[in-house]
Protein backbone atom coordinates (compact mmCIF):
# COMPACT_ATOMS: atom_id res chain seq x y z
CA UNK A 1 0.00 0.00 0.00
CA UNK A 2 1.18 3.66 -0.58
CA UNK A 3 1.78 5.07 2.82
CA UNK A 4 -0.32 8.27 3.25
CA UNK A 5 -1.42 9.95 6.33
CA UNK A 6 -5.01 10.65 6.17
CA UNK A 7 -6.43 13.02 8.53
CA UNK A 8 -10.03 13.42 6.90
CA UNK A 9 -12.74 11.00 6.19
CA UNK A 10 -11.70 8.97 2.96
CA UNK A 11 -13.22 6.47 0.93
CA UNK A 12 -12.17 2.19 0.40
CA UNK A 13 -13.51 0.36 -2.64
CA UNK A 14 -12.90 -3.34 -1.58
CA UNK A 15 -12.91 -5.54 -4.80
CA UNK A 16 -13.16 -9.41 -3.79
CA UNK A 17 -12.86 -11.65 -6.53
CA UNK A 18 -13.02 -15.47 -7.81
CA UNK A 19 -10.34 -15.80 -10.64
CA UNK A 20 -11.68 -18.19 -13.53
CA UNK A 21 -9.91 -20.72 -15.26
CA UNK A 22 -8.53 -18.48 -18.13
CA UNK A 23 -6.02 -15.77 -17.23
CA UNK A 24 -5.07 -15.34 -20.84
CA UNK A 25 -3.51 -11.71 -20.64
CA UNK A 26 -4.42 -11.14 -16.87
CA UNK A 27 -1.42 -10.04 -15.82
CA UNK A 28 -0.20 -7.75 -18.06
CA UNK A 29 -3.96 -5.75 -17.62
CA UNK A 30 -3.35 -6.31 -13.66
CA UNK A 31 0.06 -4.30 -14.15
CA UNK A 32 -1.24 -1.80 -16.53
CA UNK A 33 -4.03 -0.64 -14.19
CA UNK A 34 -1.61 -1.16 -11.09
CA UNK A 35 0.25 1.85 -12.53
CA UNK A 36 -2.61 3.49 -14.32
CA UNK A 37 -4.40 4.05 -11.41
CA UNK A 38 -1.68 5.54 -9.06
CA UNK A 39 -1.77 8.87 -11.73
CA UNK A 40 -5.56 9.18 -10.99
CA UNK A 41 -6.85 12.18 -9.20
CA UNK A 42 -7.61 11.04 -5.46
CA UNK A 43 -6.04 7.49 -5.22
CA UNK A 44 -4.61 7.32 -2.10
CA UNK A 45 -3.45 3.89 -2.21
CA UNK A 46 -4.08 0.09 -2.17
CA UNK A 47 -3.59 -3.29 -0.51
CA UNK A 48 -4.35 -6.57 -2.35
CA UNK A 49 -4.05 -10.42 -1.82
CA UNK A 50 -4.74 -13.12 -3.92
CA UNK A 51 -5.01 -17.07 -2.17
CA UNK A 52 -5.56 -19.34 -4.68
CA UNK A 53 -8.70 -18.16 -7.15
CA UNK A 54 -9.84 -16.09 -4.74
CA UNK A 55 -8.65 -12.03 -4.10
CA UNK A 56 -9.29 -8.99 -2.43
CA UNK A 57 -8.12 -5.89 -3.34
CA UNK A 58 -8.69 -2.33 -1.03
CA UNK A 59 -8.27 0.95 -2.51
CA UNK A 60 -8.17 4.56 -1.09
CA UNK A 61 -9.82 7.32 -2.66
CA UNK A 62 -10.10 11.06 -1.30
CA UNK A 63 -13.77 11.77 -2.64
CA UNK A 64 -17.20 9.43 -4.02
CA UNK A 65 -16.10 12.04 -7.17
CA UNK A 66 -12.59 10.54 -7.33
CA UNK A 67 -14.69 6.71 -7.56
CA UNK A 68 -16.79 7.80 -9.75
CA UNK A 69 -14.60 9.38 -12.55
CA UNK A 70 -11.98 5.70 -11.85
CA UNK A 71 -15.39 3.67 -12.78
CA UNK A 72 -16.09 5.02 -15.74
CA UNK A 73 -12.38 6.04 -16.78
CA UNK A 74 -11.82 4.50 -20.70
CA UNK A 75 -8.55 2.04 -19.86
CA UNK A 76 -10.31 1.14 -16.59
CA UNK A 77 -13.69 -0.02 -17.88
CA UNK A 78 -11.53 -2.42 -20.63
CA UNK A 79 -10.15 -4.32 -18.25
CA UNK A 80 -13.44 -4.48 -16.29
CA UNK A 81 -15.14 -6.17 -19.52
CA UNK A 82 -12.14 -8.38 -19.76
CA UNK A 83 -12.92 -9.38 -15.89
CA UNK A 84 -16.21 -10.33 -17.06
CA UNK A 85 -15.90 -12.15 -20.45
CA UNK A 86 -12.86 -13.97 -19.14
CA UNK A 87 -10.71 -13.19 -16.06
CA UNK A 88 -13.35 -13.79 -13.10
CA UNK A 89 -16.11 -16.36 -12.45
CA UNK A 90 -17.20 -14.07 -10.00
CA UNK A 91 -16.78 -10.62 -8.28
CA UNK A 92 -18.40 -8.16 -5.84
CA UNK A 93 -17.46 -4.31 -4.88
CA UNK A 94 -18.46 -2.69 -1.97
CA UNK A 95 -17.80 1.11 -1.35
CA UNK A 96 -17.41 2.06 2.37
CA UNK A 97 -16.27 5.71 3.72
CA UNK A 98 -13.80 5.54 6.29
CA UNK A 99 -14.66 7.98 9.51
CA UNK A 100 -11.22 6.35 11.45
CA UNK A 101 -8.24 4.72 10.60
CA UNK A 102 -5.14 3.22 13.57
CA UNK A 103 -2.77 0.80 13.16
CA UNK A 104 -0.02 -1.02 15.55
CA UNK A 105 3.35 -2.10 14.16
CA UNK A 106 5.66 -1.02 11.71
């Protein structure tokens, strides 16, 4: 994850996902929008693990606006139509605002 210190309320889109059989070109769209999205307006960051088929991704967004303009971004929405012809049996997304954040560790 990109470390950021956020003092306001912020925003997580948590992607989980079942990967399908076919991952025909996967990676190479995983890395594109991996470095894609870090130039958008508002990321803040992400955190993502894959076990298996199965994933979950978290990302950190400043405003709903921010979301909004990522979801319906050109680049992002072709790999989202190669997540459902091919990539993914199955995913959900779930959009959460974040009032507190603490942590323990390095």
């Amino acid at each position: 994850m990109t470390k950021h210190v956020q003092k306001d309320t912020y925003y997580a889109v948590i992607f989980t996902s079942k990967q399908s059989e076919n991952t025909d070109g996967y990676a190479e769209m995983a890395e594109q929008m991996n470095d894609f999205v870090k130039k958008q307006k508002g990321f803040i960051g992400f955190e993502s693990v894959r076990e298996g088929k199965n994933g979950i991704t978290v990302s950190y967004w400043e405003s709903m606006e921010d979301i909004r303009a990522w979801s319906i971004n050109e680049r992002h929405a072709e790999a989202k139509k190669g997540g459902k012809e091919k990539w993914y049996d199955s995913f959900s997304v779930k959009i959460c605002e974040v009032k507190r954040e603490y942590a323990f560790g390095k």
